[in-house]
C-alpha atoms as a PDB file:
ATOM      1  CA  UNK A   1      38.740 142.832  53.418  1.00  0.00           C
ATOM      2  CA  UNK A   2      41.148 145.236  55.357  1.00  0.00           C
ATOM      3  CA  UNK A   3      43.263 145.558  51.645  1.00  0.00           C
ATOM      4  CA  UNK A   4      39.564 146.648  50.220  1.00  0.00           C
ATOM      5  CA  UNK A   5      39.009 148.712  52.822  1.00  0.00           C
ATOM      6  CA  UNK A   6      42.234 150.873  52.928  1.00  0.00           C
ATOM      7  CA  UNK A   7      42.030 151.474  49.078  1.00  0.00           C
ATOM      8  CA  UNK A   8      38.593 152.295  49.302  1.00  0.00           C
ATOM      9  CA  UNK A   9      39.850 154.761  51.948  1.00  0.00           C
ATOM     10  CA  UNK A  10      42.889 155.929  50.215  1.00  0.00           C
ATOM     11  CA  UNK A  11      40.930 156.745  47.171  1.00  0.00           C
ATOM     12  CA  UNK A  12      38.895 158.752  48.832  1.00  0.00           C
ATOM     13  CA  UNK A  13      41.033 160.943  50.914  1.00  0.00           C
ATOM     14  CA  UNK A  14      42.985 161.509  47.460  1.00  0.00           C
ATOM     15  CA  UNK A  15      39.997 162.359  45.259  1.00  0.00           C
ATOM     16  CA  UNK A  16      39.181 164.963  48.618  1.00  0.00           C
ATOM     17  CA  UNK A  17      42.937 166.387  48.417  1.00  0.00           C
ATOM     18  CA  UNK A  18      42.809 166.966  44.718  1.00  0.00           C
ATOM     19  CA  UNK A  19      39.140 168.386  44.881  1.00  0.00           C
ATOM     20  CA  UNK A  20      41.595 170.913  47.380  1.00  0.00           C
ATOM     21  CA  UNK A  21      43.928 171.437  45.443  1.00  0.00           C
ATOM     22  CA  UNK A  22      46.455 170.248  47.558  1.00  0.00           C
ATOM     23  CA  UNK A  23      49.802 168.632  46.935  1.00  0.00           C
ATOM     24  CA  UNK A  24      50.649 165.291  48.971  1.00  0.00           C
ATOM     25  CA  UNK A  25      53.116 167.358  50.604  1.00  0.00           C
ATOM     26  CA  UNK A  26      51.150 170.341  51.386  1.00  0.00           C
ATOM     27  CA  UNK A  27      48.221 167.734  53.156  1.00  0.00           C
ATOM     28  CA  UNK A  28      51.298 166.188  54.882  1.00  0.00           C
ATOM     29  CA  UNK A  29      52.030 169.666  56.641  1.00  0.00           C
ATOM     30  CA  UNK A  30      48.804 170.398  57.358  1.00  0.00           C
ATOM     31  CA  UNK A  31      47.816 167.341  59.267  1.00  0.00           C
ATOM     32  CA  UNK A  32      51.190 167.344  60.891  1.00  0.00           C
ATOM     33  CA  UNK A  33      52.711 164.078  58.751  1.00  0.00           C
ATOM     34  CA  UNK A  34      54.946 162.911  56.348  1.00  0.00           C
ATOM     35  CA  UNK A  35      54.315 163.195  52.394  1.00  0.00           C
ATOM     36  CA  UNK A  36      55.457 159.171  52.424  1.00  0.00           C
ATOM     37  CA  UNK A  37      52.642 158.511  55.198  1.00  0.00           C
ATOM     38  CA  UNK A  38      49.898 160.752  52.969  1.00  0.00           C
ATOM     39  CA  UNK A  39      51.224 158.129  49.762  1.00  0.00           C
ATOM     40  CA  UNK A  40      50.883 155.657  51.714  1.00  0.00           C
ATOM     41  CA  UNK A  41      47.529 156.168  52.965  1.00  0.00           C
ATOM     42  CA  UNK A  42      45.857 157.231  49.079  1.00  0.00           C
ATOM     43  CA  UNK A  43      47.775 154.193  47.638  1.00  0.00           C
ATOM     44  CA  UNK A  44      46.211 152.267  50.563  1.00  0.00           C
ATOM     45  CA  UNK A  45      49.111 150.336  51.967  1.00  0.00           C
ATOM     46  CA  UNK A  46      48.379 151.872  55.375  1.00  0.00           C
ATOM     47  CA  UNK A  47      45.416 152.776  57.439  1.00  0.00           C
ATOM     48  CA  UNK A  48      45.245 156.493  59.183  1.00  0.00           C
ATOM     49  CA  UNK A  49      45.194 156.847  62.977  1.00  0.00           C
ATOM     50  CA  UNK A  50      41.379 157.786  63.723  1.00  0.00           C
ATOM     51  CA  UNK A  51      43.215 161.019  64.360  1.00  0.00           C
ATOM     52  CA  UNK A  52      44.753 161.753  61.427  1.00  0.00           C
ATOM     53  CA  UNK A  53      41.815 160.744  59.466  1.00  0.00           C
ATOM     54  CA  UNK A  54      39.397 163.429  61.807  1.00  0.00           C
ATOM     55  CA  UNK A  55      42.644 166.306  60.834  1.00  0.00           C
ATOM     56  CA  UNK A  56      42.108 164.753  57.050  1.00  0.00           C
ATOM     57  CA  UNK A  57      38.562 165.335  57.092  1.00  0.00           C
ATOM     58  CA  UNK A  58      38.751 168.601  58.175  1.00  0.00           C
ATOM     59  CA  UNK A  59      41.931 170.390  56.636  1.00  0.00           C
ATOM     60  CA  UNK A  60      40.180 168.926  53.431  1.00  0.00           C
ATOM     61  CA  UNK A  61      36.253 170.101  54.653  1.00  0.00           C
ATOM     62  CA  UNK A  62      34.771 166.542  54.286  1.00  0.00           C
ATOM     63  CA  UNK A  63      32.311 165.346  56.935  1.00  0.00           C
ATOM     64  CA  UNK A  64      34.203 162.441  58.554  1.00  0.00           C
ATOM     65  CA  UNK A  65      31.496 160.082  57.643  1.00  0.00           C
ATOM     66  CA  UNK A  66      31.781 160.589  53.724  1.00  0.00           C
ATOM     67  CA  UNK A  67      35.224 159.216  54.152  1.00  0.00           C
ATOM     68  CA  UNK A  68      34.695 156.167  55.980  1.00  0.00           C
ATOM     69  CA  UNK A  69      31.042 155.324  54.606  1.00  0.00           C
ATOM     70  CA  UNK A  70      30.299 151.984  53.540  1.00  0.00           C
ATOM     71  CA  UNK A  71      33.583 150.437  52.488  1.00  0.00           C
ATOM     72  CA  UNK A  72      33.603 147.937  54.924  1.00  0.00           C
ATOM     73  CA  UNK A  73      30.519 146.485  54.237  1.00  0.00           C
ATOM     74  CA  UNK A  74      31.664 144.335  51.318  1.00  0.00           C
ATOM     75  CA  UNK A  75      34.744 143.255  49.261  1.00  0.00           C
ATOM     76  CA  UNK A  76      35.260 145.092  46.309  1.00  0.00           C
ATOM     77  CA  UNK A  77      37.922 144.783  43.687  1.00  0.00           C
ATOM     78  CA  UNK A  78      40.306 147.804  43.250  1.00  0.00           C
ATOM     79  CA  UNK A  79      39.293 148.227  39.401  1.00  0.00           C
ATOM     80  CA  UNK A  80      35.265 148.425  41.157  1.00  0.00           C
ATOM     81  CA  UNK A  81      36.927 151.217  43.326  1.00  0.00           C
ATOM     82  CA  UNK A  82      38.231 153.447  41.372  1.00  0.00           C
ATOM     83  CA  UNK A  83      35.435 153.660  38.878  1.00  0.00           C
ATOM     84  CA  UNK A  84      32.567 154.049  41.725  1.00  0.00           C
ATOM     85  CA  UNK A  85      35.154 157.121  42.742  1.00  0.00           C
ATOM     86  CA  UNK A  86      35.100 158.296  39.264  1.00  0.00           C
ATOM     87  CA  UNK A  87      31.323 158.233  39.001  1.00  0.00           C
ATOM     88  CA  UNK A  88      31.198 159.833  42.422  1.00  0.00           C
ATOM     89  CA  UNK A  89      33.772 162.592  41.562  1.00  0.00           C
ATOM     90  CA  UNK A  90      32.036 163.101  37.914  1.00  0.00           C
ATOM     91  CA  UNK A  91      28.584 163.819  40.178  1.00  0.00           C
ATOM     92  CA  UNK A  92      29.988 166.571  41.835  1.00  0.00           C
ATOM     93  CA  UNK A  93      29.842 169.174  39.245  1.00  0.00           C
ATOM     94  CA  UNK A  94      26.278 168.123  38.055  1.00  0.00           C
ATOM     95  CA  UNK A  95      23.177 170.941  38.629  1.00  0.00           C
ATOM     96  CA  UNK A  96      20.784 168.782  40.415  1.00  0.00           C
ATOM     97  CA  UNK A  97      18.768 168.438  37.499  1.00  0.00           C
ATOM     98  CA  UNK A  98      21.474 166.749  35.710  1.00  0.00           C
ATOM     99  CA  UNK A  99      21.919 165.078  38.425  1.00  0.00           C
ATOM    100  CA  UNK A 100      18.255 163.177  38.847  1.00  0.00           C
ATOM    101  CA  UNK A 101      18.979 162.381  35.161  1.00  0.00           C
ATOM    102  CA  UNK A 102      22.102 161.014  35.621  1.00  0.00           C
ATOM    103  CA  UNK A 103      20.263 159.033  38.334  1.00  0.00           C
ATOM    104  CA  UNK A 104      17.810 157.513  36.628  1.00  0.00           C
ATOM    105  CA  UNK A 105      19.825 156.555  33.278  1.00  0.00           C
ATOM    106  CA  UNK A 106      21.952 154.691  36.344  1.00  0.00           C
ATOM    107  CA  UNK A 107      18.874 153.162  37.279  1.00  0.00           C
ATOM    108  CA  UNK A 108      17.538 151.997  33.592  1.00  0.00           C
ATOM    109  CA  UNK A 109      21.284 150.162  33.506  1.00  0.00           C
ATOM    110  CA  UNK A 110      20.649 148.019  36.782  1.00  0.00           C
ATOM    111  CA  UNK A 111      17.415 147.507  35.820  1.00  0.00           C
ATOM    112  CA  UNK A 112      17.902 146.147  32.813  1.00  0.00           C
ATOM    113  CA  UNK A 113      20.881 143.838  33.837  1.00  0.00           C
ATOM    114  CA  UNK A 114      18.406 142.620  36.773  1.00  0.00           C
ATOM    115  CA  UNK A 115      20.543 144.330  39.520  1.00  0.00           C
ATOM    116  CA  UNK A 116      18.928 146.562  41.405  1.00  0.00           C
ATOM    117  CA  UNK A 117      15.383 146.527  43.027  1.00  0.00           C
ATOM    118  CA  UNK A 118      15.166 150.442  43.289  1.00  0.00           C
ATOM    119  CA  UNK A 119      11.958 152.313  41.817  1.00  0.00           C
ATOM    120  CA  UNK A 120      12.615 155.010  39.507  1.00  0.00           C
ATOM    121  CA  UNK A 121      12.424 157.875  41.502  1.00  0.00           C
ATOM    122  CA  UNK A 122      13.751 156.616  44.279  1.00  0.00           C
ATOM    123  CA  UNK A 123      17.215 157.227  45.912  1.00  0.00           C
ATOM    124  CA  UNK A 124      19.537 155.400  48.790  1.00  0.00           C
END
């Protein structure tokens, strides 16, 4: 689980850097450490201090908890990662109309592959 957990982690605070436009090394200096620790961290081969994930949270302008949320409530394969972080990222840039259709075509998927026990409409 801790492996799952720091890629989960490491994808994320990567996917928030680039959403900054920030280079490994320019994240490095602004949280005060190395470019190899910041590689380190996005490739997940090392958790963060709590510390430097707070100063990673905020020199990129994510709330704290949308880093750390839910990965360590199950074991998930790295290939499972990186796509959920894809679909995630992809969201971003929908209107919210788009969105709620994007949303429900998700939902019609699960449904029909007997996955899911959500109601159309209805959101976690």
């Amino acid at each position: 689980m801790a492996d799952s957990l720091k890629l989960a982690l490491g994808l994320r605070v990567q996917a928030a850097r680039r959403r900054a436009r920030l280079t490994q090394e320019a994240l490095a200096e602004k949280v005060g450490r190395t470019p190899e620790s910041i590689s380190n961290i996005e490739r997940g081969l090392q958790l963060p201090t709590i510390e430097t994930l707070a100063d990673l949270a905020r020199v990129l302008s994510v709330p704290l908890p949308e880093l750390v949320e839910g990965i360590a409530e199950r074991k998930i394969a790295p290939e499972r990662l990186q796509i959920e972080l894809q679909l995630r990222e992809t969201t971003r840039i929908l209107s919210d109309t788009d969105l709620k259709i994007a949303l429900e075509l998700v939902q019609v998927l699960a449904r029909a592959k007997g996955r899911t026990r959500l109601k159309a409409g209805t959101t976690r």
